[in-house]
N, C-alpha and C. Protein backbone atom coordinates (compact mmCIF):
# COMPACT_ATOMS: atom_id res chain seq x y z
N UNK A 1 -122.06 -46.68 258.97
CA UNK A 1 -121.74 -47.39 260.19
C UNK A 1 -122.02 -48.89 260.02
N UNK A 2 -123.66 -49.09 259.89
CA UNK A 2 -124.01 -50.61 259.30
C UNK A 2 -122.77 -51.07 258.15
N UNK A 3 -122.27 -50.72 257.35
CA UNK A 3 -121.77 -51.02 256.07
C UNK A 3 -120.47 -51.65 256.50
N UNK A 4 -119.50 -51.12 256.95
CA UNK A 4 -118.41 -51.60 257.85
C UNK A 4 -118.95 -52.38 259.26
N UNK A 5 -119.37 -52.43 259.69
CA UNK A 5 -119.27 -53.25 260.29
C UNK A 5 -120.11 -54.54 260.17
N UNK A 6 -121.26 -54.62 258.97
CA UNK A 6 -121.50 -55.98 258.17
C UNK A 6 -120.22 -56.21 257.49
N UNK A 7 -119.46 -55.21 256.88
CA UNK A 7 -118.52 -55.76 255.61
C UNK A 7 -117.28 -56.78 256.60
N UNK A 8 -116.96 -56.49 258.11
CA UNK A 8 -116.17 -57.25 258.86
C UNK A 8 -116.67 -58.47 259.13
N UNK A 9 -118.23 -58.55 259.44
CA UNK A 9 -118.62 -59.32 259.70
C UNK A 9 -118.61 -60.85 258.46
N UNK A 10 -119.02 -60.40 257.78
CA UNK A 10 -119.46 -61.21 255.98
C UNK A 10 -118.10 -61.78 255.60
N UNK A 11 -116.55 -60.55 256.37
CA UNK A 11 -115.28 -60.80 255.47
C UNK A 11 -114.96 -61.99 256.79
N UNK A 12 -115.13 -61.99 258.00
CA UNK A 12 -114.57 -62.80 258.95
C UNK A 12 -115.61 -64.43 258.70
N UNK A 13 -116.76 -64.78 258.65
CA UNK A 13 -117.43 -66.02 257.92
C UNK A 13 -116.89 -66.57 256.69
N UNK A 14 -116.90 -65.31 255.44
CA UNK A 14 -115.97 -65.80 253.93
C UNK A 14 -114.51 -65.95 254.56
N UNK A 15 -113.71 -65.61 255.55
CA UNK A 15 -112.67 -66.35 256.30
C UNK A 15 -112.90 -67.86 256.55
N UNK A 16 -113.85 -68.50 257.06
CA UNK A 16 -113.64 -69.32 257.89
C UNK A 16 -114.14 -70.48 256.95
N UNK A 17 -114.60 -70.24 256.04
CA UNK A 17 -114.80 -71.17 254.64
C UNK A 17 -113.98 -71.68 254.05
N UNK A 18 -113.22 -73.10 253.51
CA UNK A 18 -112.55 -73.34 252.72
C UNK A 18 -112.97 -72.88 251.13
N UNK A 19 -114.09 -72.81 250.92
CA UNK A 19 -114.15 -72.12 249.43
C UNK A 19 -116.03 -71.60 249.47
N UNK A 20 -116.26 -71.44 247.93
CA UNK A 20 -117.71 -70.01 247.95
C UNK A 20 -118.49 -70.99 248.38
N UNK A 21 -118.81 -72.09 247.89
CA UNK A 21 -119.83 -73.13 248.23
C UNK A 21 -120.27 -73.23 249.66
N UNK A 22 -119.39 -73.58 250.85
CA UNK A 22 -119.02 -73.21 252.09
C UNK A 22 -119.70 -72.12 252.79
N UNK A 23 -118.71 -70.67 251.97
CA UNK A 23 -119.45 -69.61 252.54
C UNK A 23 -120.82 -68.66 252.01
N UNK A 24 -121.07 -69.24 250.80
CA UNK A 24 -122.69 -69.64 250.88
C UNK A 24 -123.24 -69.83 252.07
N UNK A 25 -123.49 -71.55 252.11
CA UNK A 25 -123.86 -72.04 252.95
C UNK A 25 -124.16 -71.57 254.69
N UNK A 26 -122.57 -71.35 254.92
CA UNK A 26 -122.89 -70.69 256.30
C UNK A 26 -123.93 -69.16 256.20
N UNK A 27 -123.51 -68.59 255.02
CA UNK A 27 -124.72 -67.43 254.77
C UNK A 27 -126.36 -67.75 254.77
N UNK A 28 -126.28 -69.07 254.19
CA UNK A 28 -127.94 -69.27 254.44
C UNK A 28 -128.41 -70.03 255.76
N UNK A 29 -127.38 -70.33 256.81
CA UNK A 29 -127.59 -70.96 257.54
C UNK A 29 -127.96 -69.45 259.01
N UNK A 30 -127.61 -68.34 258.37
CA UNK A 30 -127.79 -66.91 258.72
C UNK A 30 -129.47 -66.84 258.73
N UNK A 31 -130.20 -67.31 257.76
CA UNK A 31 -131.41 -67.23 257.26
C UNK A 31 -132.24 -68.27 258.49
N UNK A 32 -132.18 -69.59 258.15
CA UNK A 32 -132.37 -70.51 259.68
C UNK A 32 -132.13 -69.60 260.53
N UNK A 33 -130.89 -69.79 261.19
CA UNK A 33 -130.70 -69.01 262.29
C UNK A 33 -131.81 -67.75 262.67
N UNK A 34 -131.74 -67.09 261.98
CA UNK A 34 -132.70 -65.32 261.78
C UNK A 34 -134.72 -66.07 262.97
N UNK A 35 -134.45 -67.26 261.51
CA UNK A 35 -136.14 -67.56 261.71
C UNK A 35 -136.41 -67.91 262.94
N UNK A 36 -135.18 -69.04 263.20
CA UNK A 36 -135.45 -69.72 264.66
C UNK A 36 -135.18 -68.76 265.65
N UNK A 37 -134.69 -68.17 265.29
CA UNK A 37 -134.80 -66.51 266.68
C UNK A 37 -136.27 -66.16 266.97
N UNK A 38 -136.84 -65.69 265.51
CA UNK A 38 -138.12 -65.53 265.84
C UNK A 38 -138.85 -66.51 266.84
N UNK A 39 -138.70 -67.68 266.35
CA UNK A 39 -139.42 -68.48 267.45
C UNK A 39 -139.27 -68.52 268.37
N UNK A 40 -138.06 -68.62 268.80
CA UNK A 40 -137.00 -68.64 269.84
C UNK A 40 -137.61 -67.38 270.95
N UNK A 41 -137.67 -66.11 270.26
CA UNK A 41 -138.06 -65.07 271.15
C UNK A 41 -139.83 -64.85 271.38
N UNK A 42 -140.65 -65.37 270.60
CA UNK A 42 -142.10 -65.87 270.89
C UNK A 42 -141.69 -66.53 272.20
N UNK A 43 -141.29 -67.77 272.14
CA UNK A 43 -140.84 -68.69 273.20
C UNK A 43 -140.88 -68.11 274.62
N UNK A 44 -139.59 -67.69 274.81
CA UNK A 44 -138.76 -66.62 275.68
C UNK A 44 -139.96 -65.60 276.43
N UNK A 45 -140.88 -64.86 275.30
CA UNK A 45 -141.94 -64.14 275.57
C UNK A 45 -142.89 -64.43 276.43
N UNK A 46 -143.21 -65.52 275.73
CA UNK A 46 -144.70 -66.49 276.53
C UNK A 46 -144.03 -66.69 278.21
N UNK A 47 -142.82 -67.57 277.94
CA UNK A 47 -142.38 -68.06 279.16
C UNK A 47 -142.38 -66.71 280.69
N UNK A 48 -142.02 -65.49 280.03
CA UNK A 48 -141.90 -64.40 280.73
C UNK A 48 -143.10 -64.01 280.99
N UNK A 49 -143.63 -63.80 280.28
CA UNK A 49 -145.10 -63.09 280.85
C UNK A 49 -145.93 -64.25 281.53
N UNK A 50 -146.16 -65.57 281.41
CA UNK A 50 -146.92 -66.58 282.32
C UNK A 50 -145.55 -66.62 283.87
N UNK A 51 -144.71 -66.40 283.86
CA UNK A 51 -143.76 -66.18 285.23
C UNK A 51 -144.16 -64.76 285.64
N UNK A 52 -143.58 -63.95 285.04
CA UNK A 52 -143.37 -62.49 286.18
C UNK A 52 -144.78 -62.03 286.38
N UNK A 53 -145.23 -61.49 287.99
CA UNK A 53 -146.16 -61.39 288.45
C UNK A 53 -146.92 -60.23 287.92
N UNK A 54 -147.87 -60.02 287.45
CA UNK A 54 -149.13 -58.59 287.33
C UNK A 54 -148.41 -57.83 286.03
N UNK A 55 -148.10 -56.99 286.67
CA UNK A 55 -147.70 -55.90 285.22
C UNK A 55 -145.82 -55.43 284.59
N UNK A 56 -145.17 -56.54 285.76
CA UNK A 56 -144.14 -57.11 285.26
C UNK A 56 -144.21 -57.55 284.28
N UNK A 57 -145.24 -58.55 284.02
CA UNK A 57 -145.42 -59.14 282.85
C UNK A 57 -144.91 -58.76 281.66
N UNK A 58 -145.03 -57.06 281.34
CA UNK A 58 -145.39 -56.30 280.46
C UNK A 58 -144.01 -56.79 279.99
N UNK A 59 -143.02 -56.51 280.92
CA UNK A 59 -141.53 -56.76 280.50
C UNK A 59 -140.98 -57.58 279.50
N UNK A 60 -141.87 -58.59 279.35
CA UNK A 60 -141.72 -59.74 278.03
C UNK A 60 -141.59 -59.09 276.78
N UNK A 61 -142.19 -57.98 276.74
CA UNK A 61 -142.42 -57.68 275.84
C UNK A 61 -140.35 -56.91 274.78
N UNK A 62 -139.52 -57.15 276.16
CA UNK A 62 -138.34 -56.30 276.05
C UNK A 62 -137.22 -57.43 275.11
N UNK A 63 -138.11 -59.31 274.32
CA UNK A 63 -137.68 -59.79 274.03
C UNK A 63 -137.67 -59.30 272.32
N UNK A 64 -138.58 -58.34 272.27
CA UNK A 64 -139.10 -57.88 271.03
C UNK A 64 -137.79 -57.28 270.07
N UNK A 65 -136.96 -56.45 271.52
CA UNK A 65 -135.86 -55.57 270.63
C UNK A 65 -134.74 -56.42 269.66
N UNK A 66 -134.04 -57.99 270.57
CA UNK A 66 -133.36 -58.77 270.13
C UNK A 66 -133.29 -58.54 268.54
N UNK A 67 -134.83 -59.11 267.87
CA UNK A 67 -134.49 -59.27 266.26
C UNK A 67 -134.74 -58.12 265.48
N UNK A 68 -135.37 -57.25 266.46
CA UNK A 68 -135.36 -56.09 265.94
C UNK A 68 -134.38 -55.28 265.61
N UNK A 69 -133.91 -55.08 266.12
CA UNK A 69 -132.24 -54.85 266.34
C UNK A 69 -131.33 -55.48 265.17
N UNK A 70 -131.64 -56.94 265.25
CA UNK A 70 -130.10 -56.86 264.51
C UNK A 70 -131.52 -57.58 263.06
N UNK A 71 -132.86 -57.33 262.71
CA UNK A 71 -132.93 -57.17 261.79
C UNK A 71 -133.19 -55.64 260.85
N UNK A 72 -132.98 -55.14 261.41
CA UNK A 72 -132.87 -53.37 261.09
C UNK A 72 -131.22 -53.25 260.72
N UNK A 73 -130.21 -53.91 261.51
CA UNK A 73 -128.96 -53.82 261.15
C UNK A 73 -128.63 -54.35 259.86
N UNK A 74 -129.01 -55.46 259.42
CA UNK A 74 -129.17 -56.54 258.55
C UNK A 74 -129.37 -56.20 257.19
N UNK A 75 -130.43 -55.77 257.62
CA UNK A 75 -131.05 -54.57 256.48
C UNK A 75 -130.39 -53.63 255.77
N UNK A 76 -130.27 -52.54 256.46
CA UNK A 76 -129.24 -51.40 256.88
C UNK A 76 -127.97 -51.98 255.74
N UNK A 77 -127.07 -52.45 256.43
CA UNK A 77 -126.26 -53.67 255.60
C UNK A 77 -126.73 -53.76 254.02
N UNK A 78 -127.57 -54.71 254.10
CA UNK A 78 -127.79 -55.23 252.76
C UNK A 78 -128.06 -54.13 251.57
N UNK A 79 -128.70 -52.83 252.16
CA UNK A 79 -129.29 -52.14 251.42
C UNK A 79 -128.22 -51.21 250.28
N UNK A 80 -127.15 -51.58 251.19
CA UNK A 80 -125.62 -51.27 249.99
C UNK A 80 -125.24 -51.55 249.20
N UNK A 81 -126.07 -52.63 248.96
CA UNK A 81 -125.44 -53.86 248.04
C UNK A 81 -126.83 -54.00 246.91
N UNK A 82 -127.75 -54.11 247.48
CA UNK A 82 -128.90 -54.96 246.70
C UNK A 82 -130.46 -54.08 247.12
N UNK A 83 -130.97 -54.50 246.28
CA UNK A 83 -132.53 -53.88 246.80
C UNK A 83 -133.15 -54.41 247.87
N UNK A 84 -133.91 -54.35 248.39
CA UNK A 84 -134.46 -55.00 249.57
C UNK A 84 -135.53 -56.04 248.70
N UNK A 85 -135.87 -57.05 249.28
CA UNK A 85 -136.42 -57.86 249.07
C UNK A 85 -138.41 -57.50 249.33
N UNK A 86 -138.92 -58.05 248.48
CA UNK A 86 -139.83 -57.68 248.49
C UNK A 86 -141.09 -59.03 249.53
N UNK A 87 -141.39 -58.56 250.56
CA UNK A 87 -141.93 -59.39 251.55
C UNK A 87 -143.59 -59.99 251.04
N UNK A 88 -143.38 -61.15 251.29
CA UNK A 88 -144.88 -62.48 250.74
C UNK A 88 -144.86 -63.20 252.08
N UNK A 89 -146.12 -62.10 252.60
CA UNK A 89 -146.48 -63.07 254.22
C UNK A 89 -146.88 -64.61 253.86
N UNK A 90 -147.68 -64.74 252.77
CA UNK A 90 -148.04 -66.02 252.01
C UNK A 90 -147.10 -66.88 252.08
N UNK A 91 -145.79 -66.33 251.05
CA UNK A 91 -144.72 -67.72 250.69
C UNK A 91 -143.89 -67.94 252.04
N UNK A 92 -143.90 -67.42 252.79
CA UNK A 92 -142.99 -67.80 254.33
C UNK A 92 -143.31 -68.84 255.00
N UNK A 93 -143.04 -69.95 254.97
CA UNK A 93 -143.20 -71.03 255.23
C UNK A 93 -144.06 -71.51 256.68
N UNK A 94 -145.61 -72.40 256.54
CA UNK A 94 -146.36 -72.15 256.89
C UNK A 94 -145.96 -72.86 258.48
N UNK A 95 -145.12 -73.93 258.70
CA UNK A 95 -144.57 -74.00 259.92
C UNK A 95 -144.07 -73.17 260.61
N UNK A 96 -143.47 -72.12 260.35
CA UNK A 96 -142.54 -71.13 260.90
C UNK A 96 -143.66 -70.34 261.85
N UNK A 97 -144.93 -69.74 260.78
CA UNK A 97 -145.86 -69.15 261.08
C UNK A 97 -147.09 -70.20 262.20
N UNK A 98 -147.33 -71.02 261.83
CA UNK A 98 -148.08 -71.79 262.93
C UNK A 98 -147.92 -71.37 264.28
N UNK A 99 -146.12 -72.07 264.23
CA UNK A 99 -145.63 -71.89 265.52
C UNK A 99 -145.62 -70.68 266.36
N UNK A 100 -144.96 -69.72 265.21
CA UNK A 100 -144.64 -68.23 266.18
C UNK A 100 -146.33 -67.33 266.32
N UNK A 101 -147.52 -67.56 265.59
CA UNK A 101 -148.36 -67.01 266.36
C UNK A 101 -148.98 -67.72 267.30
N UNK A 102 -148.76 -69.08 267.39
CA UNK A 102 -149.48 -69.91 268.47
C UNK A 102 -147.96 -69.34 269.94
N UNK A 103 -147.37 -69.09 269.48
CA UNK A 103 -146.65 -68.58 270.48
C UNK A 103 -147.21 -67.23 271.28
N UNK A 104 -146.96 -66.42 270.27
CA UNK A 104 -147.45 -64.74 270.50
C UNK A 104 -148.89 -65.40 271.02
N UNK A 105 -150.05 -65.92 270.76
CA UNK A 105 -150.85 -66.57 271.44
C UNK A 105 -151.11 -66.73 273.14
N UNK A 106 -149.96 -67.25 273.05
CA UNK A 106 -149.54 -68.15 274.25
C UNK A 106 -148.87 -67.06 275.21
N UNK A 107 -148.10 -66.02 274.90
CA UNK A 107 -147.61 -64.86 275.20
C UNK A 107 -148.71 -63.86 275.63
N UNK A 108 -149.50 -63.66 274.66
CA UNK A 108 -150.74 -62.77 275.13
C UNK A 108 -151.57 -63.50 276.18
N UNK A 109 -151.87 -64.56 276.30
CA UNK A 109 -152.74 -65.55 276.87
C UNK A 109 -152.07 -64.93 278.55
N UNK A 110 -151.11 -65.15 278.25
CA UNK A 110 -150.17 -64.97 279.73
C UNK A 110 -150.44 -63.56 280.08
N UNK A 111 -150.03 -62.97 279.21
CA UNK A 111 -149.77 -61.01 279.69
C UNK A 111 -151.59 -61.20 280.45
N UNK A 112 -152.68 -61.34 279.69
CA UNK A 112 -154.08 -61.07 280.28
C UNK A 112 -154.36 -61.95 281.19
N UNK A 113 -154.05 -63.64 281.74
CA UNK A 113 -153.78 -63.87 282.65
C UNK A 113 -153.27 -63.34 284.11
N UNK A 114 -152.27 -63.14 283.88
CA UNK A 114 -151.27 -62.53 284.90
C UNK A 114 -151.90 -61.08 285.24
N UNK A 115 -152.25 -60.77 284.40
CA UNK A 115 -152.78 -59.34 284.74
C UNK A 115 -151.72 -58.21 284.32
N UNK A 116 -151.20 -58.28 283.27
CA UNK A 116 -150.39 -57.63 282.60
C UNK A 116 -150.91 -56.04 282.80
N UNK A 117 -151.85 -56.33 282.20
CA UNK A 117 -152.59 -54.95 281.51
C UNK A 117 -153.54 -54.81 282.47
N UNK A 118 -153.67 -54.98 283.96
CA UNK A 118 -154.71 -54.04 284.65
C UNK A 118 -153.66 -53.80 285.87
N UNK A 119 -154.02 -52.46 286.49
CA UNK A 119 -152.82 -51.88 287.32
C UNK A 119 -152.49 -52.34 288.69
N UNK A 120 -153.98 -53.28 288.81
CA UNK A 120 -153.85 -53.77 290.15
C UNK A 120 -153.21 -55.26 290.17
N UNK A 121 -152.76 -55.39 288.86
CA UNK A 121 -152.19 -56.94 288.67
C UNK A 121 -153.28 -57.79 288.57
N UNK A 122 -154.61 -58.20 289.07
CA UNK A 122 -155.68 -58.89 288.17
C UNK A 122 -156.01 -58.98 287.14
N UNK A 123 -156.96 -59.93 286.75
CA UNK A 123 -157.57 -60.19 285.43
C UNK A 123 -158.67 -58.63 285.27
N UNK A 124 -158.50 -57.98 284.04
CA UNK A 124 -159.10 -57.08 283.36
C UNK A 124 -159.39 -57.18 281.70
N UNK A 125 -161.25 -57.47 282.43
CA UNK A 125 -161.93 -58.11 281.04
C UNK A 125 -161.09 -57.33 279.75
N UNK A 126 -161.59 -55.59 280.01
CA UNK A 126 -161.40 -54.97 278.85
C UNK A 126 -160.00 -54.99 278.44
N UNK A 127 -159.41 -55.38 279.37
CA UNK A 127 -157.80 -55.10 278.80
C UNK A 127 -157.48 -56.08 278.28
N UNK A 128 -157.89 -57.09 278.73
CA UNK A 128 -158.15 -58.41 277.72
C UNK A 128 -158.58 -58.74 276.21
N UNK A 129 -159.60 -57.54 276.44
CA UNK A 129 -160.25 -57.57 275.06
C UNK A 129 -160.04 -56.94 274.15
N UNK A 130 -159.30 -55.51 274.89
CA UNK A 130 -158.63 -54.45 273.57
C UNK A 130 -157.26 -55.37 273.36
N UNK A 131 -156.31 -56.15 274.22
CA UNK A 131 -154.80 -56.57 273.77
C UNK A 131 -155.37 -57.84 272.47
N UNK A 132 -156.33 -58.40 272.69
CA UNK A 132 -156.88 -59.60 272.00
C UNK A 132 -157.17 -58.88 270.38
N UNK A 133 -158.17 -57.80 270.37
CA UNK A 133 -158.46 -57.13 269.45
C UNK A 133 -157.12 -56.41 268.47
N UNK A 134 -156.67 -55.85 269.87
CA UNK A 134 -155.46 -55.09 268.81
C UNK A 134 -154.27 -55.99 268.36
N UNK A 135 -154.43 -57.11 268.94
CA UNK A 135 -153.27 -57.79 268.24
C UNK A 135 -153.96 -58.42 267.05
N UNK A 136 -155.09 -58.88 267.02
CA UNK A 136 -155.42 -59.22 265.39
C UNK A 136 -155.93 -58.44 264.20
N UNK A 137 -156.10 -57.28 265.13
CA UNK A 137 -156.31 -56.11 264.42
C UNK A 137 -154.75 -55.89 263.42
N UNK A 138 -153.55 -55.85 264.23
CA UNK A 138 -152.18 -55.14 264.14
C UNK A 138 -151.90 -56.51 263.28
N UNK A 139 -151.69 -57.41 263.37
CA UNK A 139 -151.30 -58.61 262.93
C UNK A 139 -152.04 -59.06 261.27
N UNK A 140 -153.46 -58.45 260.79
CA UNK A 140 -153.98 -58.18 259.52
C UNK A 140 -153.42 -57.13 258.96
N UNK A 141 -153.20 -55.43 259.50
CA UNK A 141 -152.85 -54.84 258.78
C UNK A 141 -151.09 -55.29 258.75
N UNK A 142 -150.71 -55.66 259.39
CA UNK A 142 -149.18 -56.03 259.56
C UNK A 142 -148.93 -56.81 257.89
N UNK A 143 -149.82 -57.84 257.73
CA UNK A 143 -149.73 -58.82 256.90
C UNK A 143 -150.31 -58.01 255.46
N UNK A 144 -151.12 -57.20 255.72
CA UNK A 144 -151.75 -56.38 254.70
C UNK A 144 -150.82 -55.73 253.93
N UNK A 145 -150.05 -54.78 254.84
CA UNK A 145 -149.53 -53.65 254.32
C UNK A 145 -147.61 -53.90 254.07
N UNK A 146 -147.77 -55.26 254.93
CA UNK A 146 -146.03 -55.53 254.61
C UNK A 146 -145.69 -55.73 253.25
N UNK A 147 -146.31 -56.61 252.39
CA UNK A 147 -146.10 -56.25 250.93
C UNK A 147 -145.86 -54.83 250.14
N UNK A 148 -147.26 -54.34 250.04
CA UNK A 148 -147.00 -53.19 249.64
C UNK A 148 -145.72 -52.41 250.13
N UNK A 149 -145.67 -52.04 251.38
CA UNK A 149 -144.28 -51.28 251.85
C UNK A 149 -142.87 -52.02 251.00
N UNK A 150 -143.01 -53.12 251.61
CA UNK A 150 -141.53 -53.92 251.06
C UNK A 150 -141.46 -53.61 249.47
N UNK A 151 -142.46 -53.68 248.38
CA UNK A 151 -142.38 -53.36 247.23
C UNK A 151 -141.47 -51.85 246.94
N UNK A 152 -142.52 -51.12 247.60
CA UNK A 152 -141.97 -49.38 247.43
C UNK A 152 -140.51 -49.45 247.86
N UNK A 153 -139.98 -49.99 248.85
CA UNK A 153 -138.95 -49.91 249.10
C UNK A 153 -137.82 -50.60 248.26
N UNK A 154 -138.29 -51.79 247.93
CA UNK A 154 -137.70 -52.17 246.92
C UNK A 154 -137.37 -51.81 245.72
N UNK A 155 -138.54 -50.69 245.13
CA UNK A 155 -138.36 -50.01 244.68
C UNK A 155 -137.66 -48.14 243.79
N UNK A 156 -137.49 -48.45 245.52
CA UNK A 156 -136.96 -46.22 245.91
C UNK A 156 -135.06 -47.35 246.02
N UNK A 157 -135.13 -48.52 246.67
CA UNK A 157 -133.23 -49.11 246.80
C UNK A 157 -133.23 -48.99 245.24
N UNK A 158 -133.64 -49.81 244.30
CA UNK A 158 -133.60 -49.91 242.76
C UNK A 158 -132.76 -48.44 242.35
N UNK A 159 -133.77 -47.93 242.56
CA UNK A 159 -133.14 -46.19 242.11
C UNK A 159 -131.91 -45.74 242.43
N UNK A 160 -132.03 -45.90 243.42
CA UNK A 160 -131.03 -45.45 244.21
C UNK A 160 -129.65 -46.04 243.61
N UNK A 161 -129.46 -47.25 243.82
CA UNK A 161 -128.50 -48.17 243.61
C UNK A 161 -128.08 -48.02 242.05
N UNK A 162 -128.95 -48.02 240.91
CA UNK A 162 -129.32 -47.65 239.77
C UNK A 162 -128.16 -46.07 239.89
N UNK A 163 -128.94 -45.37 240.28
CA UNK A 163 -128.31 -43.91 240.19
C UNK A 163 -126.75 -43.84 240.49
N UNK A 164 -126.80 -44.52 241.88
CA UNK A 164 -125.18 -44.63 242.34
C UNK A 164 -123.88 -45.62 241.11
N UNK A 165 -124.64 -46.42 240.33
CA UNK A 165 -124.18 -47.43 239.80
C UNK A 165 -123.30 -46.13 238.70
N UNK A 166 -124.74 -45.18 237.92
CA UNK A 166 -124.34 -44.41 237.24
C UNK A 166 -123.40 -43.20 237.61
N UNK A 167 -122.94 -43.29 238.38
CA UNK A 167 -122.19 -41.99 238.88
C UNK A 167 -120.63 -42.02 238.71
């Protein structure tokens, strides 16, 4: 499903290129684009949860699906073609990262403000303190374990692709 309908997508951009150099380019400008979403939806996040009242709040959280979505599609896609890339929370450029956890920051700051997380819509110490905890809790092993995973996977596409090559 992903495969056709990236392959329309990739063939309608290599359309709109006068030559490869071109549609390169607009391909890595796919990459920008991708990142500044991320920020973009930190952004979006924060802004939602410091607006909508008590445990509306929570709703911010529905900005999450956006890159999720079409980076699972992306993926999906690519994985026809090439191995997956093997993920370095390190080499990802340290502006990108500043910004989007001082965002998510700024996002959480709001959700326990507002009263996201207590049912009566007030401030709730503990809920404060487990969303505070578990997000740097989730956000170390996130950074921990994204390498490793991305490797294996990179590894089991290899095969795969390898095997299919031979067939």
């Amino acid at each position: 499903m992903f495969k056709n309908f990236g392959d329309s997508i990739v063939n309608y951009v290599d359309g709109t290129a006068t030559d490869e150099f071109e549609a390169a380019t607009y391909h890595k400008a796919s990459s920008v684009g991708f990142y500044t979403s991320l920020i973009g939806m930190a952004l979006v996040g924060a802004i939602l949860a410091w607006v909508l009242p008590g445990r509306q709040a929570l709703w911010s959280a529905i900005v999450l699906l956006i890159p999720l979505i079409s980076s699972a599609a992306s993926t999906q896609w690519m994985r026809n073609y090439v191995a997956s890339p093997v993920i370095r929370l390190r080499d990802t450029p340290r502006g990108v990262l500043v910004i989007y956890f001082a965002l998510c920051a700024v996002w959480l700051a709001g959700l326990i403000v507002t009263g996201g997380f207590d049912p009566s819509g007030g401030f709730d110490s503990a809920g404060a303190t487990g969303a505070i905890v578990g997000a740097i809790i989730g956000a170390v092993v996130a950074g921990v374990v994204s390498q490793r995973i991305s490797k294996r996977r990179r590894q089991r596409d290899q095969a795969r692709l390898d095997a299919e090559a031979g067939d």
